[in-house]
C-alpha atoms as a PDB file:
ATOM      1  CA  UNK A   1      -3.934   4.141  -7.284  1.00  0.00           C
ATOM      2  CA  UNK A   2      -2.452   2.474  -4.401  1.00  0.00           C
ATOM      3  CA  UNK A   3       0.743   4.182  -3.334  1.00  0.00           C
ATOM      4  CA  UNK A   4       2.789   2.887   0.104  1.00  0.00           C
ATOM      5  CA  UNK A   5       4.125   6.196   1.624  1.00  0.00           C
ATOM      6  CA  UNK A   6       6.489   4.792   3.737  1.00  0.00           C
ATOM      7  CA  UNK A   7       5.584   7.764   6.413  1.00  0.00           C
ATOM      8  CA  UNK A   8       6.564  10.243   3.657  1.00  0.00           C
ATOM      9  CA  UNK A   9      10.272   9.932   4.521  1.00  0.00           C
ATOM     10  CA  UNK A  10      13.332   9.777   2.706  1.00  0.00           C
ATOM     11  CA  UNK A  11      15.715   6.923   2.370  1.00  0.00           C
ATOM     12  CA  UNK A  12      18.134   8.724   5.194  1.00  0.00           C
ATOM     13  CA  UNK A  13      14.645   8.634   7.680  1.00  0.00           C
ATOM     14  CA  UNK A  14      13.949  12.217   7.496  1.00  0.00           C
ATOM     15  CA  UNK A  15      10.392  13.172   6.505  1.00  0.00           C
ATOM     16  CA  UNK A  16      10.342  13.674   2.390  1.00  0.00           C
ATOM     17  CA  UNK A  17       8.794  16.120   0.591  1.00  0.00           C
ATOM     18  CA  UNK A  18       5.225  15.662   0.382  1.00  0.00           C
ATOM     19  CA  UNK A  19       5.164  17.980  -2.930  1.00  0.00           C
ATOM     20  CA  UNK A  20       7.387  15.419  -4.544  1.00  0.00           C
ATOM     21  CA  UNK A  21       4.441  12.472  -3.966  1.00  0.00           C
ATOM     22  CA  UNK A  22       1.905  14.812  -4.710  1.00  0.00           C
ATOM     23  CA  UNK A  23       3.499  15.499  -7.823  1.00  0.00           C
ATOM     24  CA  UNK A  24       3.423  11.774  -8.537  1.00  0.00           C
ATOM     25  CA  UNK A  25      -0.333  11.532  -7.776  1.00  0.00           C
ATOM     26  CA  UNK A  26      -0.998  14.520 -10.040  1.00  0.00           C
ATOM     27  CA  UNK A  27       1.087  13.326 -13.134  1.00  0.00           C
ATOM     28  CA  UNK A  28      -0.716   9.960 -12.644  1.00  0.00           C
ATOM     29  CA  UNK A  29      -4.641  11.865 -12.842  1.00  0.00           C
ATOM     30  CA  UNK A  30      -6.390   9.179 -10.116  1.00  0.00           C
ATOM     31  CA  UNK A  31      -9.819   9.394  -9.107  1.00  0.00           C
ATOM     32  CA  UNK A  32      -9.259   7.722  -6.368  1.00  0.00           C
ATOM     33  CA  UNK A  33      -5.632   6.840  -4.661  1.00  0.00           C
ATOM     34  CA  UNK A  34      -5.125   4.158  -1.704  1.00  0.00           C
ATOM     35  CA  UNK A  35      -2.447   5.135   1.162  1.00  0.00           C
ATOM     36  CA  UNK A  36      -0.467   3.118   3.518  1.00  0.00           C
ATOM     37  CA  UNK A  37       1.609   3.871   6.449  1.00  0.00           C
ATOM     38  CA  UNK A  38       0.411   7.598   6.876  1.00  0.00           C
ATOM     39  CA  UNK A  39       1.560   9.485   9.522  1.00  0.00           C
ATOM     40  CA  UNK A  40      -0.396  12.597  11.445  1.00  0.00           C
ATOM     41  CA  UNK A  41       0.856  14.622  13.528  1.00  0.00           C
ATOM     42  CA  UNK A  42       3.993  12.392  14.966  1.00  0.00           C
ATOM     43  CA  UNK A  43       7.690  13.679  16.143  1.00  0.00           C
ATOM     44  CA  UNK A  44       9.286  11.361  13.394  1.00  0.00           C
ATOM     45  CA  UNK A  45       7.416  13.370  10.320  1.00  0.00           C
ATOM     46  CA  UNK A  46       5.915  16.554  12.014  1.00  0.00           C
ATOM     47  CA  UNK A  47       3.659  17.344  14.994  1.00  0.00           C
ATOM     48  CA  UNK A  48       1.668  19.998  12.967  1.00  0.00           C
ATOM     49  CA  UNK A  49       1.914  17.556   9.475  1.00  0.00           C
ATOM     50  CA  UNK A  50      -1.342  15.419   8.318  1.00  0.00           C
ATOM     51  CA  UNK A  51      -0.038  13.821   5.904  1.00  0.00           C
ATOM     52  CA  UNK A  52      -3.361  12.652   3.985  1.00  0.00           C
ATOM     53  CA  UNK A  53      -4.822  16.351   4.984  1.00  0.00           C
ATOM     54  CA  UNK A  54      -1.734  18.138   3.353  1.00  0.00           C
ATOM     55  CA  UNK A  55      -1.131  15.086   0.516  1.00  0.00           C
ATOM     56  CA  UNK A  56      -5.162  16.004  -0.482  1.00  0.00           C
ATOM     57  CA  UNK A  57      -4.629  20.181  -0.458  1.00  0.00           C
ATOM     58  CA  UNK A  58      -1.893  19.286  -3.092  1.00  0.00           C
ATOM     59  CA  UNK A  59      -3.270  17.347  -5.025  1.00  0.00           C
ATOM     60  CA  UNK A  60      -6.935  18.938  -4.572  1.00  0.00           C
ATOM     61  CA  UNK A  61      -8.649  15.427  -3.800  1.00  0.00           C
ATOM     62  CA  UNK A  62     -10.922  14.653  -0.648  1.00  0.00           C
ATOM     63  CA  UNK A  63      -9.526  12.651   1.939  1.00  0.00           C
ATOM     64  CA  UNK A  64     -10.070  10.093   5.033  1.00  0.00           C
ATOM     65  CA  UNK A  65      -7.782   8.684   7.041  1.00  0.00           C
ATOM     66  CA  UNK A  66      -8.011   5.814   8.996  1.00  0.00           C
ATOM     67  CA  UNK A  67      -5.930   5.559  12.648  1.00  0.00           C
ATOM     68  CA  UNK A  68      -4.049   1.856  12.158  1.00  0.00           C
ATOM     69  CA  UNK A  69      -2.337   2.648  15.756  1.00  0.00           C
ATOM     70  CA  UNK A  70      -0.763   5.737  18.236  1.00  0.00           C
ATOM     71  CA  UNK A  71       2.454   6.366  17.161  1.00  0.00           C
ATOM     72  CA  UNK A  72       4.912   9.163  18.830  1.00  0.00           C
ATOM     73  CA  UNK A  73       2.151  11.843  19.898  1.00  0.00           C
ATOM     74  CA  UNK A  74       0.495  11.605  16.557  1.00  0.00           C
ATOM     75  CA  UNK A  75      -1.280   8.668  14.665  1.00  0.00           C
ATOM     76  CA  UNK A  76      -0.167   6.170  12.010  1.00  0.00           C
ATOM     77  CA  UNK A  77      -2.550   4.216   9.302  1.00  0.00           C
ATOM     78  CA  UNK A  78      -4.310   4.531   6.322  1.00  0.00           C
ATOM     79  CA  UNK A  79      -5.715   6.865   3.785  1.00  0.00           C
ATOM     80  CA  UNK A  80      -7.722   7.391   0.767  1.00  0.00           C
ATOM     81  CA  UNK A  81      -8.064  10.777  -1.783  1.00  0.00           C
ATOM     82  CA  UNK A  82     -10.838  11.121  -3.775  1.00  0.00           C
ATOM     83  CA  UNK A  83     -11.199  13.097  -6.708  1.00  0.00           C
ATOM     84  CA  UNK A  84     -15.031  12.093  -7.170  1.00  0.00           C
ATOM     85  CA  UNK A  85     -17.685  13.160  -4.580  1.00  0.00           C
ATOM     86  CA  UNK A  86     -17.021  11.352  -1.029  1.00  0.00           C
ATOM     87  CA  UNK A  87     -20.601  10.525   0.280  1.00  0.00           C
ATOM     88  CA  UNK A  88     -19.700   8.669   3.636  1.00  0.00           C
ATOM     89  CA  UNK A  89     -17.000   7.519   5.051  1.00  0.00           C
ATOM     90  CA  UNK A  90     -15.811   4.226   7.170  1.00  0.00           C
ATOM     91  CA  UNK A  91     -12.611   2.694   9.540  1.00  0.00           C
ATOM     92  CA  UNK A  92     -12.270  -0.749  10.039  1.00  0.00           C
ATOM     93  CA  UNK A  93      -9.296  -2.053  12.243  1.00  0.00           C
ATOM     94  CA  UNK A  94      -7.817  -5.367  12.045  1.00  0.00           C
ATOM     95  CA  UNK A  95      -6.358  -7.193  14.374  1.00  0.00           C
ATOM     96  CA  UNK A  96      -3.248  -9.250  15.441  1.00  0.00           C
ATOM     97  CA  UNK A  97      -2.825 -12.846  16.324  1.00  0.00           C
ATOM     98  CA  UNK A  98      -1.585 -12.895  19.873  1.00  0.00           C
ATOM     99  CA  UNK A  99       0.579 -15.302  20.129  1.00  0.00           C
ATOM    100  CA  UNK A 100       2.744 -13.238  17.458  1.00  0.00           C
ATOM    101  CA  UNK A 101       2.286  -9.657  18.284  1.00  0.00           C
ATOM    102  CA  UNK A 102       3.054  -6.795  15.869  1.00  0.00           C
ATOM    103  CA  UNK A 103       0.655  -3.802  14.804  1.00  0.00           C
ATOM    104  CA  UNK A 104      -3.085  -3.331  14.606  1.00  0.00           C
ATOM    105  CA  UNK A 105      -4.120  -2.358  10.933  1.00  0.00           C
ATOM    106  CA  UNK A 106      -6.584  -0.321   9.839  1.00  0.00           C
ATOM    107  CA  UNK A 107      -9.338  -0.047   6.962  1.00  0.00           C
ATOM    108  CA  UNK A 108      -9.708   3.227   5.551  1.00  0.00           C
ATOM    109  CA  UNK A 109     -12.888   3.365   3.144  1.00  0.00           C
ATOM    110  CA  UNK A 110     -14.992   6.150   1.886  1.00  0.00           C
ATOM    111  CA  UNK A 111     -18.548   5.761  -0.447  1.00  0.00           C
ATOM    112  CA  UNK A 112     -17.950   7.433  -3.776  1.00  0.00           C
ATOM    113  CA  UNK A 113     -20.434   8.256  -6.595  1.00  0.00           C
ATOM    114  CA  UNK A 114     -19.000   8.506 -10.446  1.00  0.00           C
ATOM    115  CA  UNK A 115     -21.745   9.449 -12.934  1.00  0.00           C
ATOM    116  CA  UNK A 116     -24.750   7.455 -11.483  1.00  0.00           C
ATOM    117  CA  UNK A 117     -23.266   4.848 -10.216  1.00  0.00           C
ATOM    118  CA  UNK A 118     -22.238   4.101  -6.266  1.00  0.00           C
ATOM    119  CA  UNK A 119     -19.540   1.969  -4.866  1.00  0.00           C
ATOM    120  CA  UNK A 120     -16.876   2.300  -2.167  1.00  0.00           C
ATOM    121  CA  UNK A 121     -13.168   2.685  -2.205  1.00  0.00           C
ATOM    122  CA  UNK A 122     -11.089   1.478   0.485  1.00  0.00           C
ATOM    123  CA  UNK A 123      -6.784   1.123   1.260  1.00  0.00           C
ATOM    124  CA  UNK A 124      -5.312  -1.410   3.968  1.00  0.00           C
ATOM    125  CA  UNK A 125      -2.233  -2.647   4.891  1.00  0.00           C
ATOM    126  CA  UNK A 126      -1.386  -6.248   6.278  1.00  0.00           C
ATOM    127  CA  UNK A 127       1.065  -7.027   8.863  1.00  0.00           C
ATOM    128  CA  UNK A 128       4.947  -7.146   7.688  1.00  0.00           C
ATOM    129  CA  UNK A 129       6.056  -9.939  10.067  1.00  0.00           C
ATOM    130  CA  UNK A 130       7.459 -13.245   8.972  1.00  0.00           C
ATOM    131  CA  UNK A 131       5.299 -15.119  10.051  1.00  0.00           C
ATOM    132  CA  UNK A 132       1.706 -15.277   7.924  1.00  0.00           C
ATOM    133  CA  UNK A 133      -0.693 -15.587  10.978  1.00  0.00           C
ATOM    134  CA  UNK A 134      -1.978 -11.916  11.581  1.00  0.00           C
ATOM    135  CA  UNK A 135      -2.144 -11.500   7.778  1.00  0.00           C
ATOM    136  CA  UNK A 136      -4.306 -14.427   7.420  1.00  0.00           C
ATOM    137  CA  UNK A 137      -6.453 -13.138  10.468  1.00  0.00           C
ATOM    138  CA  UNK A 138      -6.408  -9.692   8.744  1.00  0.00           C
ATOM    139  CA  UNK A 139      -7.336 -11.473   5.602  1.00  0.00           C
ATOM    140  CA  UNK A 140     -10.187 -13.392   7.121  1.00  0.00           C
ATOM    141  CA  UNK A 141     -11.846  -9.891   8.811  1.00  0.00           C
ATOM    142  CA  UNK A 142     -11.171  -8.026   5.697  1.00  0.00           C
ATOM    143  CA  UNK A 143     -13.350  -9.883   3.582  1.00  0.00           C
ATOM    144  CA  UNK A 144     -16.096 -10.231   6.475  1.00  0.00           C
ATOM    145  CA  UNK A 145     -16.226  -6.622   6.087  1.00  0.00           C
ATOM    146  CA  UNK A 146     -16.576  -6.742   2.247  1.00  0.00           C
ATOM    147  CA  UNK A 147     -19.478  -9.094   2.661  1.00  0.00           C
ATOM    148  CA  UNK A 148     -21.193  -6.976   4.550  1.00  0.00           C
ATOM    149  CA  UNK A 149     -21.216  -4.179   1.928  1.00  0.00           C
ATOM    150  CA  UNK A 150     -24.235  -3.189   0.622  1.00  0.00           C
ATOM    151  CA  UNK A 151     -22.264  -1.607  -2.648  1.00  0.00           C
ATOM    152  CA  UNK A 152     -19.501  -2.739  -4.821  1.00  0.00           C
ATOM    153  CA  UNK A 153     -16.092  -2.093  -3.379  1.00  0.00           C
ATOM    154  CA  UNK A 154     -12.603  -1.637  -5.199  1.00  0.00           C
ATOM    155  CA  UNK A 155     -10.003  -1.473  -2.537  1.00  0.00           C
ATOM    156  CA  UNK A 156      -5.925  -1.052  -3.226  1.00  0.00           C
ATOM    157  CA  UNK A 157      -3.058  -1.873  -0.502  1.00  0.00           C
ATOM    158  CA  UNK A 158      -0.371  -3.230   0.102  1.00  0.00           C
ATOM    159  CA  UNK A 159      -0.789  -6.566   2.014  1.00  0.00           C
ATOM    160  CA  UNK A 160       2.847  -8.062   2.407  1.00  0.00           C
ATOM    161  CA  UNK A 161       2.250 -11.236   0.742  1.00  0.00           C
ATOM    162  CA  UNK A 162       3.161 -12.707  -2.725  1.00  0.00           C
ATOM    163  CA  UNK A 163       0.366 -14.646  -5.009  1.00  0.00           C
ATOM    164  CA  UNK A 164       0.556 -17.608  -4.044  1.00  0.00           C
ATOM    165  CA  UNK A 165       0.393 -17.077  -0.446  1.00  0.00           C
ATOM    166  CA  UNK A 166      -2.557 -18.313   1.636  1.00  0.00           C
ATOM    167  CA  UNK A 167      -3.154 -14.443   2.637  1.00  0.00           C
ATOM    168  CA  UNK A 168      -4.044 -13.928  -1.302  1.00  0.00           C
ATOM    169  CA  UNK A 169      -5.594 -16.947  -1.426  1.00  0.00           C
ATOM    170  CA  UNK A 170      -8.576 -16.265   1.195  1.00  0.00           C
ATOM    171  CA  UNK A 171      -8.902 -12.737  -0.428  1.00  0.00           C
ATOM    172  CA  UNK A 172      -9.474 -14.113  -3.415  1.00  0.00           C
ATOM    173  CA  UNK A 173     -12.437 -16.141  -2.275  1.00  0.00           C
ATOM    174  CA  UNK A 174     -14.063 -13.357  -1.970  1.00  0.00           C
ATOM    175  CA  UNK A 175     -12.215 -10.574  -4.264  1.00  0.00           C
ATOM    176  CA  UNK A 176     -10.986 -10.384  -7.703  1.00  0.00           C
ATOM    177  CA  UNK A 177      -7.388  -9.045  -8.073  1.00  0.00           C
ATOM    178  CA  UNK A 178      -6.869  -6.573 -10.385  1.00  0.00           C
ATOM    179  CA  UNK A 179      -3.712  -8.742 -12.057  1.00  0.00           C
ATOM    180  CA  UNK A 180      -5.847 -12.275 -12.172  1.00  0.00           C
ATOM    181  CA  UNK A 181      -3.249 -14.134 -14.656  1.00  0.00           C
ATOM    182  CA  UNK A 182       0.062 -12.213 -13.650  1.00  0.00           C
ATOM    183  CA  UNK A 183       0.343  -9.952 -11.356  1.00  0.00           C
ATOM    184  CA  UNK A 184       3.248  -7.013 -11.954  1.00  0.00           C
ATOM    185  CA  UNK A 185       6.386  -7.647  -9.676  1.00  0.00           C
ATOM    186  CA  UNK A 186       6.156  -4.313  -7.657  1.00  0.00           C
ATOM    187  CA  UNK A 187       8.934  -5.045  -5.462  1.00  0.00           C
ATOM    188  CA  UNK A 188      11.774  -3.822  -4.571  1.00  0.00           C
ATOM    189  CA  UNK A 189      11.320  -0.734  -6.180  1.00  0.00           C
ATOM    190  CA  UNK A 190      14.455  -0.727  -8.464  1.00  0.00           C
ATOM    191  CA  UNK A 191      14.562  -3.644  -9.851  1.00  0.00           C
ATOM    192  CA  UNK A 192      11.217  -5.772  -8.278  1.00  0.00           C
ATOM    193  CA  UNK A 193      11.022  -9.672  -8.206  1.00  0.00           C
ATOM    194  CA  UNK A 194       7.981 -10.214  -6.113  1.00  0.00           C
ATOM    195  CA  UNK A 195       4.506  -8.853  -6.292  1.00  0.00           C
ATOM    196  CA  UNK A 196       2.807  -7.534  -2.904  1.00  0.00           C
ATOM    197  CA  UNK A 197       0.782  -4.819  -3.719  1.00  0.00           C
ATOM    198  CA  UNK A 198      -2.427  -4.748  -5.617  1.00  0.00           C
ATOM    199  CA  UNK A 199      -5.701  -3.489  -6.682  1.00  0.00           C
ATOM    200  CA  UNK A 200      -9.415  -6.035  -5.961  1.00  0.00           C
ATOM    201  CA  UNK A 201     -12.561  -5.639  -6.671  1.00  0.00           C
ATOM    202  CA  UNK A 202     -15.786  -6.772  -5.382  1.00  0.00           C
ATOM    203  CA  UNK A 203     -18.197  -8.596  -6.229  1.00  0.00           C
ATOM    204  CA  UNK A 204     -16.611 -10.339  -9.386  1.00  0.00           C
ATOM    205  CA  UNK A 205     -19.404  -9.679 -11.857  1.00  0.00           C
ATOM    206  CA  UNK A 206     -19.430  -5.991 -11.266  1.00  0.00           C
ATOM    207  CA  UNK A 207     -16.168  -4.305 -12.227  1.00  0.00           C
ATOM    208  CA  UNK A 208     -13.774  -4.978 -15.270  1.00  0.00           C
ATOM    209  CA  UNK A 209      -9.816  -4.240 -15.765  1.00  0.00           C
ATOM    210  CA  UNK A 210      -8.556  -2.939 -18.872  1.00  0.00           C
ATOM    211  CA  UNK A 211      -5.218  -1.987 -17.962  1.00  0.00           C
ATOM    212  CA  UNK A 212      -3.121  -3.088 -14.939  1.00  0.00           C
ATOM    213  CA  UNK A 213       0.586  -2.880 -15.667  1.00  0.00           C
ATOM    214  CA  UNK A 214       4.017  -1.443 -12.544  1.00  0.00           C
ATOM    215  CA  UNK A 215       6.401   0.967 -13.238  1.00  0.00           C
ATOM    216  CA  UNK A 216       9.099   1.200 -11.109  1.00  0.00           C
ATOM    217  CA  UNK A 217      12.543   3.167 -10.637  1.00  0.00           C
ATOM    218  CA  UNK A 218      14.092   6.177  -9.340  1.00  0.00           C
ATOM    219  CA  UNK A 219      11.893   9.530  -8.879  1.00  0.00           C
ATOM    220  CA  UNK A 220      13.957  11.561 -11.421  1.00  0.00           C
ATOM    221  CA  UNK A 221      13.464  14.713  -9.302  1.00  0.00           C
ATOM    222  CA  UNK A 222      14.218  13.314  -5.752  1.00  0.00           C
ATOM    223  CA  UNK A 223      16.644  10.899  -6.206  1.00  0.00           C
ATOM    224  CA  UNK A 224      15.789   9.949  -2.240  1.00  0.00           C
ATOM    225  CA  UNK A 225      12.638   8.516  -2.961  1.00  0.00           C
ATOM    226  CA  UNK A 226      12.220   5.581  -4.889  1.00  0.00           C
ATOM    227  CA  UNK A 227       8.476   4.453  -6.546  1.00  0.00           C
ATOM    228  CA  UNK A 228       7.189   1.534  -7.490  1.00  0.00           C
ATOM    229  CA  UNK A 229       3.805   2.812  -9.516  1.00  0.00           C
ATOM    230  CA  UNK A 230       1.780   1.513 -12.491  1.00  0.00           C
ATOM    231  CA  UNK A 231      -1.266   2.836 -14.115  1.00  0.00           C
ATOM    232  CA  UNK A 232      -4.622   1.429 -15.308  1.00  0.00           C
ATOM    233  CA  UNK A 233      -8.242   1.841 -16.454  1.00  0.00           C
ATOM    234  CA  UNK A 234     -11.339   0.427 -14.452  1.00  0.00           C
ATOM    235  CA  UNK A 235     -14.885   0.202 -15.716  1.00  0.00           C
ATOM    236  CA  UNK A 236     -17.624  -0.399 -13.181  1.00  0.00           C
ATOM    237  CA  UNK A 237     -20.843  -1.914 -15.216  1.00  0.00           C
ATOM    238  CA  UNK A 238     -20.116  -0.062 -18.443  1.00  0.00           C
ATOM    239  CA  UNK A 239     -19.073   3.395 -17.049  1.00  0.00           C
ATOM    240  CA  UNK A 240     -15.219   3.745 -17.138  1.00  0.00           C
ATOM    241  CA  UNK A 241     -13.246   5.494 -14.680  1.00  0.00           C
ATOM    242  CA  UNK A 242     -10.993   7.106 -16.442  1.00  0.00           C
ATOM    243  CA  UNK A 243      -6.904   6.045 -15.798  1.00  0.00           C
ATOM    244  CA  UNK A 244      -7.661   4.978 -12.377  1.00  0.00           C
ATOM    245  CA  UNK A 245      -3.923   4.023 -12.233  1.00  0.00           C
ATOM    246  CA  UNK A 246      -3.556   0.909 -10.008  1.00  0.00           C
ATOM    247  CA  UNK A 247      -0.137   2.030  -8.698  1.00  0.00           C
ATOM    248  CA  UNK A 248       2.057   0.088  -5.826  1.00  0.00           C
ATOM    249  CA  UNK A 249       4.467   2.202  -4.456  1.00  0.00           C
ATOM    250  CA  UNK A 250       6.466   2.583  -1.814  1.00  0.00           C
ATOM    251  CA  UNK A 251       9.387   5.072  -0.319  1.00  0.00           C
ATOM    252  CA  UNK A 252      12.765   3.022   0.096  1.00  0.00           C
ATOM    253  CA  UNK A 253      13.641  -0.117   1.930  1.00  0.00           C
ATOM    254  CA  UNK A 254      12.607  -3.603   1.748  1.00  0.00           C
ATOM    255  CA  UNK A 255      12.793  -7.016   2.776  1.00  0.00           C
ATOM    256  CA  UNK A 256      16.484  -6.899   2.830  1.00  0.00           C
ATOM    257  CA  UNK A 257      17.512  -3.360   2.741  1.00  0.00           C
ATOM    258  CA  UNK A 258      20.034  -1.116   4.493  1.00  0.00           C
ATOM    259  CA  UNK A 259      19.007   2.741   4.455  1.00  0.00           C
ATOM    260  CA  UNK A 260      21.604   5.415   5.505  1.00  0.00           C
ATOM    261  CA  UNK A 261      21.094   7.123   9.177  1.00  0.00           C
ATOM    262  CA  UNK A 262      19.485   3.541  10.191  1.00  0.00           C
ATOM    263  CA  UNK A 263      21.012   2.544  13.683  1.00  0.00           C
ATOM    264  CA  UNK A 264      19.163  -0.080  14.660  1.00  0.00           C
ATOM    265  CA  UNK A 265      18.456  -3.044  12.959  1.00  0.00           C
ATOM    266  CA  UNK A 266      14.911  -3.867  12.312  1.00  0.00           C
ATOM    267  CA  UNK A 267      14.048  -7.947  11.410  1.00  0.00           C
ATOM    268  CA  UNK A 268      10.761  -7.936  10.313  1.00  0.00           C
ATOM    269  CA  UNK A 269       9.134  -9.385   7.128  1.00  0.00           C
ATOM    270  CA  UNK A 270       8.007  -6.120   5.773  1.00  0.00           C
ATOM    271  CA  UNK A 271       7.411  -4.532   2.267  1.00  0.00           C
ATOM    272  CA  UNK A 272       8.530  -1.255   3.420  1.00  0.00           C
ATOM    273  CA  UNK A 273      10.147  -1.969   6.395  1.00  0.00           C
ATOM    274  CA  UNK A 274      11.177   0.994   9.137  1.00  0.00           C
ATOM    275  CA  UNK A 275      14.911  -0.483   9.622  1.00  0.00           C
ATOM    276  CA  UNK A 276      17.905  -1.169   8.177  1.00  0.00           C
ATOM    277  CA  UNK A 277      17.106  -5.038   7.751  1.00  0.00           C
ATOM    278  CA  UNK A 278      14.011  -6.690   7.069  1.00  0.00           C
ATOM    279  CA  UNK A 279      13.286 -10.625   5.830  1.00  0.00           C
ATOM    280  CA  UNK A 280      11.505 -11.583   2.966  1.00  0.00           C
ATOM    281  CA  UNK A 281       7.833 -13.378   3.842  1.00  0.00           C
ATOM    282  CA  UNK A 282       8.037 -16.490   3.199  1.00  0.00           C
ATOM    283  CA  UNK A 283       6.168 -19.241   4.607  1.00  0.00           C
ATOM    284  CA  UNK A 284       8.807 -21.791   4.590  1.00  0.00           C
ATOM    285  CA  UNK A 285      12.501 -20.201   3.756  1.00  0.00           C
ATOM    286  CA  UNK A 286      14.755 -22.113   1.458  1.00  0.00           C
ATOM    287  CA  UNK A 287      18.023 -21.450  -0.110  1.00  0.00           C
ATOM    288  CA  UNK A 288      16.548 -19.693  -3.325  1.00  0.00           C
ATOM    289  CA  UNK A 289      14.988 -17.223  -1.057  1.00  0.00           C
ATOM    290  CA  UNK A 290      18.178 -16.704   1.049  1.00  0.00           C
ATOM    291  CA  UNK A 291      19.664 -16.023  -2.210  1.00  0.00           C
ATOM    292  CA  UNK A 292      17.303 -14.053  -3.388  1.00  0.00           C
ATOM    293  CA  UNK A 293      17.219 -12.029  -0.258  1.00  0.00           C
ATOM    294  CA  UNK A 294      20.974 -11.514  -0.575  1.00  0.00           C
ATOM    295  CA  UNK A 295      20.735 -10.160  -3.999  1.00  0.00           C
ATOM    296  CA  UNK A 296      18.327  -7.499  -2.943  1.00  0.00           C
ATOM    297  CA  UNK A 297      20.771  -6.124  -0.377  1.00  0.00           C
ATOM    298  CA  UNK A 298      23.470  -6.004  -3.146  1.00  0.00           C
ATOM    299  CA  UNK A 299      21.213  -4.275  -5.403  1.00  0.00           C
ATOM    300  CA  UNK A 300      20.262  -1.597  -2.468  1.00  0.00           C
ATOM    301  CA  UNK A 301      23.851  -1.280  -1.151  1.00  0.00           C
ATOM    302  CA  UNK A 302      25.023  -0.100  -4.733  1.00  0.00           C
ATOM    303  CA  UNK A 303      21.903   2.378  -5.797  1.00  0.00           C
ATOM    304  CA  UNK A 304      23.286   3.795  -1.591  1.00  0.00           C
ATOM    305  CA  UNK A 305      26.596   4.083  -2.631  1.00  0.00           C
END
């Protein structure tokens, strides 16, 4: 499962109820789950709140998190829960081209055993910015640090760029994606046009997909929190992991979003962008994407109505 948290905070900014996305990882029955934009201990979500610390209590999985960057008195990055036995555990960071700026990533991976067979699990997320250059540096160190594995890796995030991008591509020179023919729009999460998250899987001879399908909507009980999830089954060499879902969700916003309490507006390229307006990533904008763009904020402005 790979699951953007968005923070763990509600469309109005205020943190969400992690019981709510636990519940969501429990219904689902991962072995393993991939996190993105997880906050510890920071003013916006709670001094005293790990989020992959409390997120693993509920949903009695192991955890490791991953520091991506400082972020108000706490820490923000990435996170993985494991419901098999976590052997070891590794951070990566990833860095930003600096003639564009923007956040440091991070790599959170952990070494995981399921019957008698070894492999690691890892969850990342590339820069939201408009412009593809840190993502394709990100890219680049990301699979340097799958070639130096000396086990087969499956790794979920969400990396802010569509299929055809030349982010994907370089992963893919090294990776399999879990969605090889076509990959499951994932977003926005109410009605989604564009794929950006995914499952991969390394090296290509090693792992088969049996299922790989997104659901998205509405959580039915917190109508604040919109997901974008889908479920799937892995086998590594002949031994199945049982529903490993490969999920890609994400609280609400977007590429073109507004969210209520937002004062400030926010023009980044993001997936799950942390203002009220974000652009789509694009490497070279036309009309159809303006459009396109446009249609997403009408779709957001009437499920905020």
């Amino acid at each position: 499962m790979t699951f953007n948290i968005y923070g763990a905070r509600a469309s109005s900014g205020t943190p969400a109820d992690l019981q709510v996305l636990a519940k969501v990882i429990n219904d689902a029955k991962p072995d393993l789950v991939a996190l993105q934009e997880v906050d510890v201990n920071t003013q916006r979500t709670g001094t005293t709140i790990n989020q992959a610390k409390e997120l693993a209590a509920l949903t009695g999985m192991e955890w490791h998190f991953a520091k991506a960057m400082d972020l108000q008195g706490g820490a923000y990055g990435d996170a993985v829960l494991s419901r098999l036995p976590v052997i070891s555990t590794k951070s990566y960071a990833l860095p930003v081209d600096p003639d564009v700026g923007g956040e440091t990533r991070s790599v959170a991976m952990i070494r995981v055993k399921k019957e008698d067979k070894e492999f690691y699990f890892a969850s990342t997320h590339f820069d939201h910015l408009s412009q593809e250059d840190s993502r394709i540096l990100q890219a680049n160190e990301f699979n340097k640090i799958v070639k130096a594995l000396d086990l087969p890796l499956v790794a979920g995030g969400d990396l802010n760029a569509l299929p055809d991008s030349k982010t994907i591509g370089i992963i893919r020179g090294v990776m399999n994606l879990g969605c090889p023919q076509q990959c499951p729009l994932t977003f926005p999460s109410s009605q989604p046009n564009r794929t950006i998250d995914y499952i991969m899987t390394a090296p290509t001879n090693k792992f088969s997909v049996t299922n790989y399908a997104a659901l998205t909507g509405w959580h039915e009980e917190k109508k604040s929190i919109r997901l974008r999830p889908s479920a799937g089954n892995c086998s590594y060499e002949g031994i199945l992991i049982p529903r490993l879902p490969f999920t890609c969700g994400s609280l609400p916003s977007g590429r073109l979003s507004v969210l209520r309490g937002a004062k400030q507006p926010h023009r980044g390229g993001g997936a799950t962008g942390r203002g009220p307006f974000t652009t789509t990533v694009v490497e070279k904008p036309n009309q159809s994407h303006i459009r396109q763009g446009f249609d997403d904020l009408v779709q957001e402005l009437q499920m905020l109505a």
